[in-house]
C-alpha atoms as a PDB file:
ATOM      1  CA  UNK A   1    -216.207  16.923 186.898  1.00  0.00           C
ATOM      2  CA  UNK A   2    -220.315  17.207 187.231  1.00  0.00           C
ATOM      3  CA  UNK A   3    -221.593  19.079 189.698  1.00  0.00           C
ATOM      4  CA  UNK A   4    -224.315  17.839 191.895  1.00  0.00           C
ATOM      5  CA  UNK A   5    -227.707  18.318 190.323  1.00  0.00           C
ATOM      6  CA  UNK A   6    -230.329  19.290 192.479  1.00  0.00           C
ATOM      7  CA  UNK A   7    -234.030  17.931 191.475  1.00  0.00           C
ATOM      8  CA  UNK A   8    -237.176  19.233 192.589  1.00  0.00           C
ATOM      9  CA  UNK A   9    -239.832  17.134 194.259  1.00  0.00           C
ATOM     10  CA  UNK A  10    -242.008  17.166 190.479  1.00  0.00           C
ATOM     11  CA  UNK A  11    -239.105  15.828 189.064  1.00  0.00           C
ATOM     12  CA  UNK A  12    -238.379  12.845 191.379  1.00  0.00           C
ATOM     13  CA  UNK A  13    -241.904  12.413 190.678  1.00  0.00           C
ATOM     14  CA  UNK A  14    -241.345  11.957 187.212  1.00  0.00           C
ATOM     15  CA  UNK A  15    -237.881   9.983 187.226  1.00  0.00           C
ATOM     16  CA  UNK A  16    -240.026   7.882 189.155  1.00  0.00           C
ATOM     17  CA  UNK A  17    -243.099   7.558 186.830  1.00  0.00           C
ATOM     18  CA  UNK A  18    -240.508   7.117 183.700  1.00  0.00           C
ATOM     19  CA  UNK A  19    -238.940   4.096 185.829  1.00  0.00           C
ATOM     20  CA  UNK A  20    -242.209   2.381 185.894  1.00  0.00           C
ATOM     21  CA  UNK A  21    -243.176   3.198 182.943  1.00  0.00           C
ATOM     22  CA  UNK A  22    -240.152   2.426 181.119  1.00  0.00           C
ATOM     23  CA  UNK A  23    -237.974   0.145 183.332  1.00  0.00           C
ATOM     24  CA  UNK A  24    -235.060   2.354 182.645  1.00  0.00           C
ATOM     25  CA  UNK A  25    -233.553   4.308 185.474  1.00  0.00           C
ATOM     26  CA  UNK A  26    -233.024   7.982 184.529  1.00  0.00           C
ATOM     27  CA  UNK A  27    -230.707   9.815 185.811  1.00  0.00           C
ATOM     28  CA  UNK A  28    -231.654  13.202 185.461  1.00  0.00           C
ATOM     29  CA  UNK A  29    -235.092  14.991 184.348  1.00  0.00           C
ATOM     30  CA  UNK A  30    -235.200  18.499 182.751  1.00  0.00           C
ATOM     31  CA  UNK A  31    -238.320  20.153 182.857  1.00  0.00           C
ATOM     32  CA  UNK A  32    -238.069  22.593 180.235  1.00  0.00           C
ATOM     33  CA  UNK A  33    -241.231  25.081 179.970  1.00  0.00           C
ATOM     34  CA  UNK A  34    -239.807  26.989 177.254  1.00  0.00           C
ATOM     35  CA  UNK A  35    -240.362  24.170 174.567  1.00  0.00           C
ATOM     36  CA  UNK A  36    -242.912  22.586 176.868  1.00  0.00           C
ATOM     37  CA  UNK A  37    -241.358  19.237 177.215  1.00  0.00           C
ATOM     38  CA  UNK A  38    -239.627  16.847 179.602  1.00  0.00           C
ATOM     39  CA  UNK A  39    -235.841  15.834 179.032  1.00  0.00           C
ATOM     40  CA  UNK A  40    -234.666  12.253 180.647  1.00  0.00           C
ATOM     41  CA  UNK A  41    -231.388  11.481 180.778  1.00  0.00           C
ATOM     42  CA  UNK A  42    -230.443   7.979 181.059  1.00  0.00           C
ATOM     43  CA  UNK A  43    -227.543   5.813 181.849  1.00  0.00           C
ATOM     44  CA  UNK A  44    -225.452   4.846 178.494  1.00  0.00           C
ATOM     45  CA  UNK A  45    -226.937   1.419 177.231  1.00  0.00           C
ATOM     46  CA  UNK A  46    -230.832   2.425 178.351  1.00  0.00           C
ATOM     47  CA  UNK A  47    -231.876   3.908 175.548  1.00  0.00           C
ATOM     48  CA  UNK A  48    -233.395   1.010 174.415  1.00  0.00           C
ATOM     49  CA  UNK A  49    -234.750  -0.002 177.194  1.00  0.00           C
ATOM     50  CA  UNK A  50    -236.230   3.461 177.819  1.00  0.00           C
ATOM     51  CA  UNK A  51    -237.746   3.563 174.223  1.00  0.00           C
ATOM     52  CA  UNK A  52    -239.504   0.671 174.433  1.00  0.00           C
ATOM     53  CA  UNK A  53    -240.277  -1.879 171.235  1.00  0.00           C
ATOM     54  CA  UNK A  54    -242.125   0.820 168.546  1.00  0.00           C
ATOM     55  CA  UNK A  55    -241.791   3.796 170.837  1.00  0.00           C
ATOM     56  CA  UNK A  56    -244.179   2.468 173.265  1.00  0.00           C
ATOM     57  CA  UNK A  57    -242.935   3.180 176.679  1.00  0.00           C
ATOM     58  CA  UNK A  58    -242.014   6.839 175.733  1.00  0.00           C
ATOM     59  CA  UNK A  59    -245.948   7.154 174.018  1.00  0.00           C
ATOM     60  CA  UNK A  60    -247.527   5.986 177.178  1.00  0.00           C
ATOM     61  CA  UNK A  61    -245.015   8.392 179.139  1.00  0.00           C
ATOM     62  CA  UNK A  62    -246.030  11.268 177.298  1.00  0.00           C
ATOM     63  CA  UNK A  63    -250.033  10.504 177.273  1.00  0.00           C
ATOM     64  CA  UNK A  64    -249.737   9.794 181.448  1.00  0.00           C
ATOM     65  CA  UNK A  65    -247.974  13.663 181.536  1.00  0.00           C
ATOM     66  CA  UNK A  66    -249.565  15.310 178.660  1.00  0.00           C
ATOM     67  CA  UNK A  67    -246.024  16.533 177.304  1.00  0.00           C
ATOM     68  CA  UNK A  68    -243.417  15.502 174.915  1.00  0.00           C
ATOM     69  CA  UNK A  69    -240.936  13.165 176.294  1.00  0.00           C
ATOM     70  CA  UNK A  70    -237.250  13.516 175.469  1.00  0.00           C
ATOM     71  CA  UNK A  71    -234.486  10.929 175.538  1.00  0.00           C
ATOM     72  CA  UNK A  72    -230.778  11.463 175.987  1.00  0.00           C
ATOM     73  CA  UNK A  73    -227.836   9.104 176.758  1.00  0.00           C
ATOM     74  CA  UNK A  74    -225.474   9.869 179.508  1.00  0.00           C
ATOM     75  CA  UNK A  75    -221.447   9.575 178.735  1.00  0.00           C
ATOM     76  CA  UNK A  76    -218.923  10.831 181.111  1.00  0.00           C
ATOM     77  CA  UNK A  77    -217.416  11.728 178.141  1.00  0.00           C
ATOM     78  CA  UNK A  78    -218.553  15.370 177.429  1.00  0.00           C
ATOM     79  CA  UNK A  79    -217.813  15.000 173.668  1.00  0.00           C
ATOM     80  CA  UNK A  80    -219.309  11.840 173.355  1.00  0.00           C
ATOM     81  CA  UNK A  81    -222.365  13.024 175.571  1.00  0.00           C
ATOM     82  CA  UNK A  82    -222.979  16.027 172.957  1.00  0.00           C
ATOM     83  CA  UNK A  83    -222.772  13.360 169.901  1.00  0.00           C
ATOM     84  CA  UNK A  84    -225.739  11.203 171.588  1.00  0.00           C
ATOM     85  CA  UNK A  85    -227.426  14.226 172.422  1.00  0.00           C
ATOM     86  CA  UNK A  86    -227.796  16.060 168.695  1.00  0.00           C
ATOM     87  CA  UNK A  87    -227.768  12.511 166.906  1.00  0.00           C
ATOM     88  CA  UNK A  88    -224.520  10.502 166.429  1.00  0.00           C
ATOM     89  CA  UNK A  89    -225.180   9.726 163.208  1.00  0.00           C
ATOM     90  CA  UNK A  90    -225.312  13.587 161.534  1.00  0.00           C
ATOM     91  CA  UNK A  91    -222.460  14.738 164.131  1.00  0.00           C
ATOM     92  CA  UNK A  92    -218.662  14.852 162.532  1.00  0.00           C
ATOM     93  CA  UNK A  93    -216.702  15.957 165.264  1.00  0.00           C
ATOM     94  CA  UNK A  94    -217.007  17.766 168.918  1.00  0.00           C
ATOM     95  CA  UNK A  95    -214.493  19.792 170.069  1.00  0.00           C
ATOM     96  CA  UNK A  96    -214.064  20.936 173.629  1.00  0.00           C
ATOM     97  CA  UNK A  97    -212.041  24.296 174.110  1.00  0.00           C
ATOM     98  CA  UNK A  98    -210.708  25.486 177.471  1.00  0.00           C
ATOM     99  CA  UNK A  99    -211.295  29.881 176.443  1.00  0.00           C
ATOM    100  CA  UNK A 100    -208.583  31.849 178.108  1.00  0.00           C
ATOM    101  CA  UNK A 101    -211.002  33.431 180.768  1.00  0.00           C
ATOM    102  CA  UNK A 102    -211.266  29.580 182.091  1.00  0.00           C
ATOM    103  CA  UNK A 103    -214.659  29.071 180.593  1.00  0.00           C
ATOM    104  CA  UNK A 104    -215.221  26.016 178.591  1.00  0.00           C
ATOM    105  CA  UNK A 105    -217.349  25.887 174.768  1.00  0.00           C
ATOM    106  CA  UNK A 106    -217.901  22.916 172.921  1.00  0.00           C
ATOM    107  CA  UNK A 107    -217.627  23.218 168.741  1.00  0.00           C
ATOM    108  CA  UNK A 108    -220.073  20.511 166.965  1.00  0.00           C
ATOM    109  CA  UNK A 109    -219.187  19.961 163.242  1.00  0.00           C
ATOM    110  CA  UNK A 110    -221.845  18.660 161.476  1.00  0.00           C
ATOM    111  CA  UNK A 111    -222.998  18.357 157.521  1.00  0.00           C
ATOM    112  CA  UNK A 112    -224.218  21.827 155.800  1.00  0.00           C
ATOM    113  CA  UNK A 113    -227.223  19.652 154.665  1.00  0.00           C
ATOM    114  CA  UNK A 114    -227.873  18.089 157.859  1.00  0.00           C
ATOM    115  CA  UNK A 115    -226.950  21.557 159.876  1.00  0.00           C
ATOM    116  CA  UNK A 116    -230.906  22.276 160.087  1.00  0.00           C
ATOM    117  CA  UNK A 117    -231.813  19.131 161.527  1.00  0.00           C
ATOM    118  CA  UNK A 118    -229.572  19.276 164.198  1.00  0.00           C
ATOM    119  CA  UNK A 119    -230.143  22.390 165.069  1.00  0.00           C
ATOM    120  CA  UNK A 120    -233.726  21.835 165.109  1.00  0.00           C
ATOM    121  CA  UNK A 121    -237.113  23.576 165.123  1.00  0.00           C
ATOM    122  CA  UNK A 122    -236.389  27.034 166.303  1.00  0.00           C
ATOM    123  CA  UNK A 123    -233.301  25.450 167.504  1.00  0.00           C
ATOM    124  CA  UNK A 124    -234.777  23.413 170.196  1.00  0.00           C
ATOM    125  CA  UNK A 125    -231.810  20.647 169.688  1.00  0.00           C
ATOM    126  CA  UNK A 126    -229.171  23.238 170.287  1.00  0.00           C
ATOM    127  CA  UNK A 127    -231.183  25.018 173.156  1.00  0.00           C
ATOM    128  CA  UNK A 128    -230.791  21.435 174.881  1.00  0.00           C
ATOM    129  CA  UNK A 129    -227.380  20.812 174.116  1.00  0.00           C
ATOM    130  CA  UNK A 130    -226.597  24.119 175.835  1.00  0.00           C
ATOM    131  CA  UNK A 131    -228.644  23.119 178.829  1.00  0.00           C
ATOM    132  CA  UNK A 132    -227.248  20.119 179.717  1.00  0.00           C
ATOM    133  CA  UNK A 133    -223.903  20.571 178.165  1.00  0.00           C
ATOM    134  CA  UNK A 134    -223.816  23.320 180.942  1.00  0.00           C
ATOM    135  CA  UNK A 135    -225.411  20.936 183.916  1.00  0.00           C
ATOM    136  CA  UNK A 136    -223.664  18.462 183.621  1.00  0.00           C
ATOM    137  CA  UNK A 137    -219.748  19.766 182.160  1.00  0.00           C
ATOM    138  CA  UNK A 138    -219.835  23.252 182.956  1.00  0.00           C
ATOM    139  CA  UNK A 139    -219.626  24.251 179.264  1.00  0.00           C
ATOM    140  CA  UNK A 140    -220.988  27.682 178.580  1.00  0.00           C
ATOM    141  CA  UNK A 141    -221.412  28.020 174.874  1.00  0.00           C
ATOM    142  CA  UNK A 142    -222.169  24.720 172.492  1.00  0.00           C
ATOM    143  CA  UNK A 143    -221.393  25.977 168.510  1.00  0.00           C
ATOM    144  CA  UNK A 144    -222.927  23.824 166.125  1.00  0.00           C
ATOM    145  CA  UNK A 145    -220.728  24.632 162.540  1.00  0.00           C
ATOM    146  CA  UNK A 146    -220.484  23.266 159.545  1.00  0.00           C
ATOM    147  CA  UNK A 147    -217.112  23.396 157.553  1.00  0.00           C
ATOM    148  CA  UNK A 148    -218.177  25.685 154.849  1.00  0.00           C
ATOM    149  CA  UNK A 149    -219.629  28.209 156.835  1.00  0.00           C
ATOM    150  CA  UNK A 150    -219.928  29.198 160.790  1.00  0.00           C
ATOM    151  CA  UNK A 151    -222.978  30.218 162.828  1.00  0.00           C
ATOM    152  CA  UNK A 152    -223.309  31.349 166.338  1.00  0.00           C
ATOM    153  CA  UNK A 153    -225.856  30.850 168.517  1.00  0.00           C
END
């Protein structure tokens, strides 16, 4: 189901500083220069652990690299995995659709209201949903809708 993920000498560097930092293990690490920030994905039941009490581990993470630090629980399960990673509690529903050509797309239902935040600034959210929906399920295009009206991305 995932493909292997190849890492880059900087970013074992950095899964290793966020270990001893944070005493999580991740098990990934995007470096995405784009939005000019880090993306650590950790096993499911980490977060915590990875957040540290008030925020502190990720703080000192992100003073030690002088970028923003972002957190993202692994699930094999790719609908589950896109919930986590654009906020379970504003997500409705994911839907994973096999398109005739054989190429995969994954349709988020969210809130109208709540649309905007989890789309994000200049839709950074869906930018990383795309990313690693991609990385690690081989889904091509992530749809974030809301029931009254549809917007591609």
């Amino acid at each position: 189901m995932t493909q292997s993920i190849k890492l880059s000498t900087d970013q074992m560097r950095l899964m290793s500083l966020f270990q001893n930092v944070t005493g999580a293990t991740a098990r990934d690490c995007i470096e995405d220069e784009k939005q000019d920030r880090i993306i650590f994905v950790v096993n499911s039941g980490k977060m915590g652990l990875a957040i540290g009490k008030g925020g502190m581990h990720i703080k000192s993470l992100q003073n030690i690299i002088k970028r923003n630090v972002e957190l993202v629980e692994f699930d094999e399960d790719p609908s589950k995995f896109l919930t986590n990673l654009l906020n379970p509690k504003l997500v409705s529903e994911v839907k994973i659709n096999t398109r005739p050509d054989g190429s995969k797309q994954a349709i988020v239902l969210v809130d109208p209201r709540k649309k905007g935040i989890v789309v994000g600034r200049e839709g950074r959210n869906a930018e990383k949903a795309r990313l690693l929906a991609k990385r690690y399920f081989n889904i091509t295009n992530v749809l974030i809708n809301s029931p009254e009206r549809t917007m591609e991305m």
